[in-house]
N, C-alpha and C. Protein backbone atom coordinates (compact mmCIF):
# COMPACT_ATOMS: atom_id res chain seq x y z
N UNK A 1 9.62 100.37 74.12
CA UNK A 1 9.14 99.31 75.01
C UNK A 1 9.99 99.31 76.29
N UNK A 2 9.49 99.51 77.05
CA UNK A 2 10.36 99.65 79.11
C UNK A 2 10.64 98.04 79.07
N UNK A 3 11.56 97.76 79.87
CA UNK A 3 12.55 96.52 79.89
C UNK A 3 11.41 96.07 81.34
N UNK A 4 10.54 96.90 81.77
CA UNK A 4 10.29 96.41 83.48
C UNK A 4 9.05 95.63 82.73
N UNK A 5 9.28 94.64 82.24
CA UNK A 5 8.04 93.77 81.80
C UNK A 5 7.78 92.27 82.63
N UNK A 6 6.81 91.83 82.76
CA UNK A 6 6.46 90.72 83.73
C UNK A 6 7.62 89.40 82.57
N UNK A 7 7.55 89.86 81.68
CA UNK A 7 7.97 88.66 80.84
C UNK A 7 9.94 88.93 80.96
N UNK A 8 9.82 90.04 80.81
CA UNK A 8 11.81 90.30 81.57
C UNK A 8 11.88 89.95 83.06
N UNK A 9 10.96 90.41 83.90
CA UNK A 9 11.56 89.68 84.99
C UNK A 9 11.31 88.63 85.78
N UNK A 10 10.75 87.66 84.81
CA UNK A 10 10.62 86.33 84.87
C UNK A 10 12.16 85.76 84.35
N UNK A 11 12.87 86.43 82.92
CA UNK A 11 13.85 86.08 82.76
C UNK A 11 15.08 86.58 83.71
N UNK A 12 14.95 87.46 84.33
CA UNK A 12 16.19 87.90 85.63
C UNK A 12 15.81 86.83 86.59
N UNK A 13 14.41 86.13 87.00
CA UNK A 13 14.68 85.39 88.43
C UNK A 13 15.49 84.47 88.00
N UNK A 14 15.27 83.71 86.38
CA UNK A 14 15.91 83.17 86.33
C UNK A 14 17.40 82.88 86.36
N UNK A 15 18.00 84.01 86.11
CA UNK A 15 19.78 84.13 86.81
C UNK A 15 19.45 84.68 88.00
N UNK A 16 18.77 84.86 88.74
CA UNK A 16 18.68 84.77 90.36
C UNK A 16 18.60 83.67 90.69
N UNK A 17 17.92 82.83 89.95
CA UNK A 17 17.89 81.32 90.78
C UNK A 17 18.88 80.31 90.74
N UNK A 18 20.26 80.65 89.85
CA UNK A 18 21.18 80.11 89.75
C UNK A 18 21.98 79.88 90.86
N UNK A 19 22.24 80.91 91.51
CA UNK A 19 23.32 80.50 92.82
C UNK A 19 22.36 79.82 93.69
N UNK A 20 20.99 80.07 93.75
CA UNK A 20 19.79 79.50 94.89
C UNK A 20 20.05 78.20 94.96
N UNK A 21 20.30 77.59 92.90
CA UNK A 21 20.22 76.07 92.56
C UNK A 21 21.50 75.31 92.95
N UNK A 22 22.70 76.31 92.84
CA UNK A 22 23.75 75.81 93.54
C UNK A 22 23.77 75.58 94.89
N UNK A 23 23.72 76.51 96.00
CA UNK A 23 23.28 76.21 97.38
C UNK A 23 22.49 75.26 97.52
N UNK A 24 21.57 74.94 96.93
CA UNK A 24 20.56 73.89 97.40
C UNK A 24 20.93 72.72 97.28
N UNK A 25 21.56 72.26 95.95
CA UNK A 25 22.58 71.28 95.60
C UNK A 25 23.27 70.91 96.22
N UNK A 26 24.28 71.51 97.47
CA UNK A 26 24.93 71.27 98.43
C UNK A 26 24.55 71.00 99.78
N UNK A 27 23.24 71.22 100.21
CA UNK A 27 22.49 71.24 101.18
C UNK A 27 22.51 69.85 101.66
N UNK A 28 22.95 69.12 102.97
CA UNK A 28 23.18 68.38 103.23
C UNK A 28 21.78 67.91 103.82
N UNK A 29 20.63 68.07 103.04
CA UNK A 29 19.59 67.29 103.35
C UNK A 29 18.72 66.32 102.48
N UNK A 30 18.12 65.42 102.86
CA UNK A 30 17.27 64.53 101.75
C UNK A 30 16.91 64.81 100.58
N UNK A 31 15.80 66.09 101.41
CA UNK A 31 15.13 66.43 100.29
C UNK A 31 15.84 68.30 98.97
N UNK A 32 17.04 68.10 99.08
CA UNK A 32 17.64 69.27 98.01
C UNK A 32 18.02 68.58 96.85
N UNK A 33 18.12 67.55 96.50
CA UNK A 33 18.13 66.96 95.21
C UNK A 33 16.55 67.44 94.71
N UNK A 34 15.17 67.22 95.17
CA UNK A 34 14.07 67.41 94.96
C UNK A 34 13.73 68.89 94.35
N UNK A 35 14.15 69.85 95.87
CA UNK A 35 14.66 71.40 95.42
C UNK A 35 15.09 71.78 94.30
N UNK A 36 16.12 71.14 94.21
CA UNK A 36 16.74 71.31 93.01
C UNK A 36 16.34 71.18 91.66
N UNK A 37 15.49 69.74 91.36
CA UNK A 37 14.59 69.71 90.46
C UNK A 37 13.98 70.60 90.42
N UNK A 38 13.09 70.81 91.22
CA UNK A 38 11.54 71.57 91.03
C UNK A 38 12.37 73.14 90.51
N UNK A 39 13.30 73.83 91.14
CA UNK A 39 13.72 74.96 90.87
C UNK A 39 14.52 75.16 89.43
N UNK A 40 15.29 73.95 88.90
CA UNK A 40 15.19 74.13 87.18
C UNK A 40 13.89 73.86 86.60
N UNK A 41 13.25 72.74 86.98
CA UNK A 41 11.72 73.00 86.02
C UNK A 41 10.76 74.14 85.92
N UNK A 42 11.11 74.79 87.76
CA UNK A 42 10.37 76.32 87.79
C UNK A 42 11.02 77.04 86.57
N UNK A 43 11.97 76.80 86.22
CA UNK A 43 13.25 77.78 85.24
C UNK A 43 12.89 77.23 83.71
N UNK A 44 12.76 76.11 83.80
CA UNK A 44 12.29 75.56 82.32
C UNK A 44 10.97 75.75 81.97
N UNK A 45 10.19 75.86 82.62
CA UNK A 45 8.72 76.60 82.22
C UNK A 45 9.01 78.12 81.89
N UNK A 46 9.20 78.62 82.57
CA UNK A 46 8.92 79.97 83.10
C UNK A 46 10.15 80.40 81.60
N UNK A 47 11.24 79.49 81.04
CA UNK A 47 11.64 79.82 79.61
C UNK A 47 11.17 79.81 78.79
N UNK A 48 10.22 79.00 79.23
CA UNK A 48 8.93 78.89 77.48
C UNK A 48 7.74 79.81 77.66
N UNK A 49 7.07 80.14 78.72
CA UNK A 49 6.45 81.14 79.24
C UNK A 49 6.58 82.39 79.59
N UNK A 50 7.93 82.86 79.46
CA UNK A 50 8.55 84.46 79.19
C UNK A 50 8.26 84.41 77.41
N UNK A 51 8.68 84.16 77.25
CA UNK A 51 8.89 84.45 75.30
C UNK A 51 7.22 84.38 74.94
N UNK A 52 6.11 83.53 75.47
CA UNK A 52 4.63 83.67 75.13
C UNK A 52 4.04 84.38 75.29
N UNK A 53 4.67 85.20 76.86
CA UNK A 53 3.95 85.79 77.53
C UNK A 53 3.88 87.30 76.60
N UNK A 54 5.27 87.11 76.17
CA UNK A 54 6.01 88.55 75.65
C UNK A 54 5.78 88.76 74.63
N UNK A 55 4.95 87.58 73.75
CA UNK A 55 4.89 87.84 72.19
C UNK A 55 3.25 88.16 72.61
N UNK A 56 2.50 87.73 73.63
CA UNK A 56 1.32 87.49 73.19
C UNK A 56 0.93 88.77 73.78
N UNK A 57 1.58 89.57 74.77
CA UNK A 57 1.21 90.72 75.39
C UNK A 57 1.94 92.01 74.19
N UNK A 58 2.76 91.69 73.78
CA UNK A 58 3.73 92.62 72.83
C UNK A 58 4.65 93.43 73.58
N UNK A 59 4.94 92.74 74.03
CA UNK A 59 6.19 93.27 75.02
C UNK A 59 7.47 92.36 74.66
N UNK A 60 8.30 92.16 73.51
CA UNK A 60 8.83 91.95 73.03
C UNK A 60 10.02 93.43 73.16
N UNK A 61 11.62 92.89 74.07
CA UNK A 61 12.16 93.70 73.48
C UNK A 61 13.41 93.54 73.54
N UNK A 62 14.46 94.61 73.06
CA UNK A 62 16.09 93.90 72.25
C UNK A 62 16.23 93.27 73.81
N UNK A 63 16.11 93.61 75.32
CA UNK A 63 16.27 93.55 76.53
C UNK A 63 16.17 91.67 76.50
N UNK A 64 14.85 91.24 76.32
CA UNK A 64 14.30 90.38 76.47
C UNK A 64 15.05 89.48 75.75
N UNK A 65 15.28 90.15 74.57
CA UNK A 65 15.97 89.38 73.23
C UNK A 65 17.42 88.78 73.67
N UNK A 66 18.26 89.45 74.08
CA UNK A 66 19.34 89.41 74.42
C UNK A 66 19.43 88.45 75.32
N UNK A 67 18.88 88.83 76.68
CA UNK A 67 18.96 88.45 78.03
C UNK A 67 18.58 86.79 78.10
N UNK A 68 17.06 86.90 77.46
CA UNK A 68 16.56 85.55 77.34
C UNK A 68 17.15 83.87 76.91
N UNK A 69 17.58 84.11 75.92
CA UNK A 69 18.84 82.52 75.82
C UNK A 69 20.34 82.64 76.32
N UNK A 70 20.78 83.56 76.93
CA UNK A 70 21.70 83.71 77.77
C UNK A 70 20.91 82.62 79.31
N UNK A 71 20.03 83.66 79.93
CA UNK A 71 19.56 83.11 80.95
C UNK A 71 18.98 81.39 81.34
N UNK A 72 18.53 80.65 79.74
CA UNK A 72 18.40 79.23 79.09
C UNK A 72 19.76 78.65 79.67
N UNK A 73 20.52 79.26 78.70
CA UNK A 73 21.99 78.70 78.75
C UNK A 73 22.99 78.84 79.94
N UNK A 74 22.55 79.84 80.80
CA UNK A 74 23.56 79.29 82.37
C UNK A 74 23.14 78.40 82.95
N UNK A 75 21.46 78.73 83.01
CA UNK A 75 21.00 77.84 83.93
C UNK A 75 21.27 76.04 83.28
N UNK A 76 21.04 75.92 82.54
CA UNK A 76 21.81 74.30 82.15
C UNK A 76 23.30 74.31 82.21
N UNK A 77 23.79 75.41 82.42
CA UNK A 77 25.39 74.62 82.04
C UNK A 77 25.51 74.44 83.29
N UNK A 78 25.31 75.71 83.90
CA UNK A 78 25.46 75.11 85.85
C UNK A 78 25.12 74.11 86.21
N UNK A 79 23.61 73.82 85.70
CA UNK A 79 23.03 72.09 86.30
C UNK A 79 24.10 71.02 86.13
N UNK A 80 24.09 71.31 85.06
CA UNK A 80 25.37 70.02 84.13
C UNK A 80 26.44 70.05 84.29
N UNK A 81 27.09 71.09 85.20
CA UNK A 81 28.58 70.84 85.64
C UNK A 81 28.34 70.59 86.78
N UNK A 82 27.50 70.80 88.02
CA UNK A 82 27.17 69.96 88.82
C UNK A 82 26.81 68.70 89.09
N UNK A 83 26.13 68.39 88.04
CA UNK A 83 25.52 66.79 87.66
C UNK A 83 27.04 65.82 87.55
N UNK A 84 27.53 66.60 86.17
CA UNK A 84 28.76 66.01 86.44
C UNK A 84 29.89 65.90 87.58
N UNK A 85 29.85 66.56 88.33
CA UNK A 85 31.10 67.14 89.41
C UNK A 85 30.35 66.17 90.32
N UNK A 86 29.22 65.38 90.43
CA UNK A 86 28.79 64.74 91.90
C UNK A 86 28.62 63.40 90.67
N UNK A 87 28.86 63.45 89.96
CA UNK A 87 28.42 62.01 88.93
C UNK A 87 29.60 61.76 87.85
N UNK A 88 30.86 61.90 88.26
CA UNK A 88 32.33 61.84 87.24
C UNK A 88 32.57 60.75 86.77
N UNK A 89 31.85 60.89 85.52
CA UNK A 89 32.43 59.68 84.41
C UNK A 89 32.97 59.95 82.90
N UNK A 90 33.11 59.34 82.05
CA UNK A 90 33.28 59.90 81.11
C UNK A 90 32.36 60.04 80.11
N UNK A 91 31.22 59.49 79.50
CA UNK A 91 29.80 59.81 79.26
C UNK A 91 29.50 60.92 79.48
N UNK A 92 29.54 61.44 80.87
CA UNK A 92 28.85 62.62 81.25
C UNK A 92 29.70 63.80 81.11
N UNK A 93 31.05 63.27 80.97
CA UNK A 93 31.83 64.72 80.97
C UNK A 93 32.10 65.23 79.49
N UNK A 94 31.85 63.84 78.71
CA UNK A 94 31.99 64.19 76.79
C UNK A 94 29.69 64.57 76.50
N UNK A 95 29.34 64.21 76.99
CA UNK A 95 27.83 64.98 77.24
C UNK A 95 28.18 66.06 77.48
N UNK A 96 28.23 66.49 78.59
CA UNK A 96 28.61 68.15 79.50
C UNK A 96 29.65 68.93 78.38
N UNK A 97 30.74 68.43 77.82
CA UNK A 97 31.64 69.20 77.11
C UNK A 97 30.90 69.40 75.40
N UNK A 98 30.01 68.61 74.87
CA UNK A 98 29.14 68.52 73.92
C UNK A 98 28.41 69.73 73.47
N UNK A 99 27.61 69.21 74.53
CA UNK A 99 26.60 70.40 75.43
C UNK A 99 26.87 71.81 75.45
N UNK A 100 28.08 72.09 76.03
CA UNK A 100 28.65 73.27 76.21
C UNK A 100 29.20 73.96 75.23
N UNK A 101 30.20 73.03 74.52
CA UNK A 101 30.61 73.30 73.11
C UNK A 101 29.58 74.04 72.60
N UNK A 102 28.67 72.73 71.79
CA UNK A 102 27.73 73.62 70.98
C UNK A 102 26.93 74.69 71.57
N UNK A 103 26.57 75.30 72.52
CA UNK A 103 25.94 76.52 73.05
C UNK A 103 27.49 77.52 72.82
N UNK A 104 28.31 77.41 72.77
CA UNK A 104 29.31 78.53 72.69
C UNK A 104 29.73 78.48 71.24
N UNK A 105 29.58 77.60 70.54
CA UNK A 105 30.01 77.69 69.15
C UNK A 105 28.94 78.47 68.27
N UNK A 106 27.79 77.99 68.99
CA UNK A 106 26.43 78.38 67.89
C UNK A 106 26.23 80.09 68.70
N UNK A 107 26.10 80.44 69.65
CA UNK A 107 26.05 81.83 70.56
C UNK A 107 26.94 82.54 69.38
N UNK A 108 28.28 82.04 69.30
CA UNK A 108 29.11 82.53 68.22
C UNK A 108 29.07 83.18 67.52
N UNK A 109 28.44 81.91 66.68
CA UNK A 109 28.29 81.74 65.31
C UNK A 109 26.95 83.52 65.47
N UNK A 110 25.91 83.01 66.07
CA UNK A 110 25.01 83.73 65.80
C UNK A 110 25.83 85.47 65.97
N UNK A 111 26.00 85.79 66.63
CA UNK A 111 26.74 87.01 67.04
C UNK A 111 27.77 87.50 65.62
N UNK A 112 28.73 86.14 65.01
CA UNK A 112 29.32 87.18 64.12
C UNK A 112 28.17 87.12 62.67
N UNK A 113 26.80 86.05 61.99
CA UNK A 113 26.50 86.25 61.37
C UNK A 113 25.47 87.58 61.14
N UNK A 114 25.02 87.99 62.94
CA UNK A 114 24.43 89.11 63.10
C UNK A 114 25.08 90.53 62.72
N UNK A 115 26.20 90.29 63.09
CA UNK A 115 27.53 91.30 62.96
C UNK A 115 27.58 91.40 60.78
N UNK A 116 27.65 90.46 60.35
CA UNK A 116 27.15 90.29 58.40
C UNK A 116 26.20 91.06 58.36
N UNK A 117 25.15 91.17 58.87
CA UNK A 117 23.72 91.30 57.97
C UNK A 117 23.08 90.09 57.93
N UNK A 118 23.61 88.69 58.49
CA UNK A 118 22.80 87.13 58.17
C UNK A 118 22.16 86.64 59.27
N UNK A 119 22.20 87.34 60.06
CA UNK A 119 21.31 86.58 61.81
C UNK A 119 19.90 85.56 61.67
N UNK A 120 19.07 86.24 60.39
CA UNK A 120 17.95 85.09 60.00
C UNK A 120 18.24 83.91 59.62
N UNK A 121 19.66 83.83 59.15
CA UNK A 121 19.96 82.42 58.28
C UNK A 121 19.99 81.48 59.66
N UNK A 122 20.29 81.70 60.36
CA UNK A 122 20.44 81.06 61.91
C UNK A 122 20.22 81.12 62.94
N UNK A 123 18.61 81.42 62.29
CA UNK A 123 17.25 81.43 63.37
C UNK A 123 17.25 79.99 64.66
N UNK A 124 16.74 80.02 65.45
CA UNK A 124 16.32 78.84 66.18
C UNK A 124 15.60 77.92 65.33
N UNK A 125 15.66 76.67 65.13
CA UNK A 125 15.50 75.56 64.35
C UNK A 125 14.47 74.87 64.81
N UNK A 126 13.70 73.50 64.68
CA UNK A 126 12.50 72.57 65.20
C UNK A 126 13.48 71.87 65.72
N UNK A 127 14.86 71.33 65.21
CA UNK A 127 15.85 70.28 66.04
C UNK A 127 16.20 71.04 67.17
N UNK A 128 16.57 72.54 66.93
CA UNK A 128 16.83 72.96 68.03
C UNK A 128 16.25 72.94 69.02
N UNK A 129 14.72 73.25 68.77
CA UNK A 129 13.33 73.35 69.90
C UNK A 129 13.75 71.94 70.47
N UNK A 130 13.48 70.64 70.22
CA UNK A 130 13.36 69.22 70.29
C UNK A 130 14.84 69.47 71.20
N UNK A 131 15.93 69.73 70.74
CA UNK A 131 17.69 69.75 71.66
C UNK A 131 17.26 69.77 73.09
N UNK A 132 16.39 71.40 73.09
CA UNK A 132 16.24 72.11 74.07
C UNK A 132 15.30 71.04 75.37
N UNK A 133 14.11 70.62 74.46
CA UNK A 133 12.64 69.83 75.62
C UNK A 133 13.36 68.96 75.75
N UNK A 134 14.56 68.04 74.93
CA UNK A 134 14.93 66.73 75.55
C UNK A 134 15.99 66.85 76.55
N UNK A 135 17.00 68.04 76.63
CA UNK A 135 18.22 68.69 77.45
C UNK A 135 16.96 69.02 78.79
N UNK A 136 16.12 69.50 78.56
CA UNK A 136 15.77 70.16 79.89
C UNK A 136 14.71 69.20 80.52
N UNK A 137 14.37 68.42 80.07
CA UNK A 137 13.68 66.87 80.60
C UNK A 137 14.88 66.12 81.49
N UNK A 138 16.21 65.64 80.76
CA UNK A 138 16.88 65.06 81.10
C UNK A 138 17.67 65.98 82.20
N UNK A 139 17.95 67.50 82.16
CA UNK A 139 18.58 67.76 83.49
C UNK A 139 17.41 67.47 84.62
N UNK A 140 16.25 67.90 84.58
CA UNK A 140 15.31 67.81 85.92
C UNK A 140 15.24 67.00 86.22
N UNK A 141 15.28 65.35 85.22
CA UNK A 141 15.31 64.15 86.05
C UNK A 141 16.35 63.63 86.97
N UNK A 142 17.57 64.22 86.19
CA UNK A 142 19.02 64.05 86.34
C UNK A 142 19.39 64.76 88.08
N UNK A 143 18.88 65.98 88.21
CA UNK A 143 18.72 66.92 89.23
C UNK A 143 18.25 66.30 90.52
N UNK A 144 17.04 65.68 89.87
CA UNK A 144 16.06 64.35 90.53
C UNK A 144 16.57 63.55 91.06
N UNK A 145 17.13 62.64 90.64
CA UNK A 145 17.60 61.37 90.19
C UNK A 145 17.16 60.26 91.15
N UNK A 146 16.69 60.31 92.06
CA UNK A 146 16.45 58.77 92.79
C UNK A 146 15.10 58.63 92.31
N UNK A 147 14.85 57.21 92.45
CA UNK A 147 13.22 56.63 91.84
C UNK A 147 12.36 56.85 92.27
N UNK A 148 11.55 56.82 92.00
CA UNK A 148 9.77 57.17 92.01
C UNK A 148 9.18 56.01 92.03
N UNK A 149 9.21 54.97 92.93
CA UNK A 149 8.59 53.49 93.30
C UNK A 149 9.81 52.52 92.11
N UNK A 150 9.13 52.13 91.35
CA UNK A 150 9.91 51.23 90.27
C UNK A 150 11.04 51.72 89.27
N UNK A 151 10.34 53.37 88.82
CA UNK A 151 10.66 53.79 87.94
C UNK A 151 12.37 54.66 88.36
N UNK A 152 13.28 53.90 87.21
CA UNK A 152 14.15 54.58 87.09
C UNK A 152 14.95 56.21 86.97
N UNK A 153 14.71 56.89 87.76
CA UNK A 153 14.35 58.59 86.99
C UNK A 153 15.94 58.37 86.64
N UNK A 154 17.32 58.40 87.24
CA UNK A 154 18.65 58.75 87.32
C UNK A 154 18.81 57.98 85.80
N UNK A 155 18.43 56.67 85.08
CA UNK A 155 18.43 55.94 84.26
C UNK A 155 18.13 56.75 83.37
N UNK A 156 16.71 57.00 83.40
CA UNK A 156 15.71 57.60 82.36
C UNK A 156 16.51 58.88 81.84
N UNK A 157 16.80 59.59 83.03
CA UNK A 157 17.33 61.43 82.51
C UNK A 157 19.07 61.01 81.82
N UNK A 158 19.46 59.90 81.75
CA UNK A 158 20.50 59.57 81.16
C UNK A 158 20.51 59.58 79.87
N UNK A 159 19.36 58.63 79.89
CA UNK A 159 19.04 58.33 78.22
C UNK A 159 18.97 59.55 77.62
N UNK A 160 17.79 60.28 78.41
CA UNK A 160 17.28 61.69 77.69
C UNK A 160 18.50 62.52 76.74
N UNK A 161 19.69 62.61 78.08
CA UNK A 161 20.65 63.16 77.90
C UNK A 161 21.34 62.55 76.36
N UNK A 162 21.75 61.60 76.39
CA UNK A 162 22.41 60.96 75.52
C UNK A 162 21.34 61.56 74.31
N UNK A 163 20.04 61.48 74.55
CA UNK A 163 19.38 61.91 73.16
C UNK A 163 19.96 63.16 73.06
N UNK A 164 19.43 64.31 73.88
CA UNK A 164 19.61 65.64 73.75
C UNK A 164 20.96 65.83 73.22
N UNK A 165 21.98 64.94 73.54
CA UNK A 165 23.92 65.04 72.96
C UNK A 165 23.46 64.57 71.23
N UNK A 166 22.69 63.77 70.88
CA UNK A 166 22.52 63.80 69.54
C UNK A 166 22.13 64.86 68.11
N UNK A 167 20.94 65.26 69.48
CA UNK A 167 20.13 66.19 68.67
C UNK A 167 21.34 67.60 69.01
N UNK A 168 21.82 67.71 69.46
CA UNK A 168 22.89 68.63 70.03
C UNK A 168 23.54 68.98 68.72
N UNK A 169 24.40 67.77 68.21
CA UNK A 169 25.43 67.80 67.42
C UNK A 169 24.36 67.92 66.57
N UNK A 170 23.42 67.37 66.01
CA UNK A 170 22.16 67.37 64.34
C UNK A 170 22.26 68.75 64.62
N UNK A 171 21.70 69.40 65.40
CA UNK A 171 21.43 71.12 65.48
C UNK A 171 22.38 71.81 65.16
N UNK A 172 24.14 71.38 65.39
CA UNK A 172 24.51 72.27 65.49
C UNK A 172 25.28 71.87 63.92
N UNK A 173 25.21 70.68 63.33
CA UNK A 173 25.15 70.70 61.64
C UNK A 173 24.26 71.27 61.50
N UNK A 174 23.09 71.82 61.70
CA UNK A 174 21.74 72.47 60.70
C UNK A 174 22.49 74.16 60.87
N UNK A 175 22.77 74.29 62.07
CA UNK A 175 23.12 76.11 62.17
C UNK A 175 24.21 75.82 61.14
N UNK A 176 25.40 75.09 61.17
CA UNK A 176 26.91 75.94 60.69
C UNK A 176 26.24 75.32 59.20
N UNK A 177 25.84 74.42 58.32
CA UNK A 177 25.59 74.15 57.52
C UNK A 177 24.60 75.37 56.49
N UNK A 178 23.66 75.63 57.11
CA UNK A 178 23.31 77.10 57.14
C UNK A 178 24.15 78.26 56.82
N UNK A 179 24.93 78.45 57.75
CA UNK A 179 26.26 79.20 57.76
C UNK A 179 26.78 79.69 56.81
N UNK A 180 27.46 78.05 56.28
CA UNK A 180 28.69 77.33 55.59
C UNK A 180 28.99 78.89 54.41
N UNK A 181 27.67 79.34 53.72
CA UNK A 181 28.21 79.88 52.26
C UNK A 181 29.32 81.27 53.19
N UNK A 182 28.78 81.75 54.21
CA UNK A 182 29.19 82.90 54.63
C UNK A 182 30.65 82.62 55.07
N UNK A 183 30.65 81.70 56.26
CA UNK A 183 31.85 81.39 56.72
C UNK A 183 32.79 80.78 55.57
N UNK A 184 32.55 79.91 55.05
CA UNK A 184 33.68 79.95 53.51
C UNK A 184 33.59 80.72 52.95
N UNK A 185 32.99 82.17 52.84
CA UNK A 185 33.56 82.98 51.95
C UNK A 185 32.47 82.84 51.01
N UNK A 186 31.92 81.85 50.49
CA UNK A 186 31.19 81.95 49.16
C UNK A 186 30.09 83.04 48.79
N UNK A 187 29.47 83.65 50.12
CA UNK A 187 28.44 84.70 49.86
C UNK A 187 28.78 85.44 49.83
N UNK A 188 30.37 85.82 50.04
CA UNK A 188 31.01 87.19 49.25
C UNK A 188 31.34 87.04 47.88
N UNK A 189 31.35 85.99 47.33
CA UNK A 189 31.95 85.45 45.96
C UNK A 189 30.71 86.26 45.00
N UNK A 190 29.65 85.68 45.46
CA UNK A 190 28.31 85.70 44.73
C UNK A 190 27.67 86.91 44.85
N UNK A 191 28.32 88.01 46.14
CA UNK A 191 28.03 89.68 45.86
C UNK A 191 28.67 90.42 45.02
């Protein structure tokens, strides 16, 4: 399978659009908070729409495999250390450190159970899916953040957040819990 697939380089714009999202972020005009939104949600579609595109065309490959939740995972951590760095509280910086944690613990995790022979035991999860739509709801609003007539967006993508820090930690008990027999040792006991 050639790596030059519409569904891989949908996942490269997306680490192209990272420094774009930073510059814009700094842009001393009205409307780059807006930019900014629209260019992670361009990034949050276009994550769920590489992997469809790729299963449904069969262009599925280790390229895609690899590259693809790497490219998920900068693009939010960047948002979210920006969010935080223009929004410094402590909420947001035990969110942001949460957040981050578990994407480097579970990346980990997955890498040495792949390295076993166990990489299925710690497949992507339904909490995980749910982590992911409520994390990437709450950065675009967050990105957003001024109101829309009445409606609170900076409020709203807070909450989100605070959910997504829940389902964060539930997910990342379902992976290591999963885990657990390997990393204690016990599934060598029982070979």
């Amino acid at each position: 399978m050639p790596i030059y697939t519409i569904p891989n380089l949908m996942t490269v714009l997306r680490i192209v659009a990272i420094p774009i999202l930073v510059v814009v972020f700094y842009l001393p005009v009205p409307y780059a908070r807006g930019i900014c939104a629209a260019l992670f949600g361009l990034a949050a579609i276009t994550d769920w729409l590489d992997g469809y595109l790729a299963r449904r065309w069969q262009q599925t490959s280790p390229f895609g495999a690899f590259l693809d939740p790497v490219a998920d995972k900068l693009m939010v951590v960047v948002a979210l250390i920006l969010l935080l760095q223009s929004h410094p509280s402590v909420p947001m910086a035990l969110s942001v450190a949460v957040i981050v944690g578990r994407e480097l613990t579970i990346s980990a995790l997955r890498e040495w159970m792949a390295e076993i022979g166990l990489r299925a035991s710690v497949a992507v999860s339904m909490l995980g899916k749910f982590k992911t739509t409520f994390q990437m709801i709450a950065v675009f609003l967050l990105l957003y953040q001024d109101p829309i007539g009445p409606i609170p967006i900076w409020e709203i993508g807070l909450v989100l957040l605070y959910i997504a820090v829940a389902l964060t930690l539930g997910s990342m008990i379902v992976y290591l819990n999963a885990a657990w027999a390997a990393l204690s040792g016990q599934a060598e006991d029982r070979a």
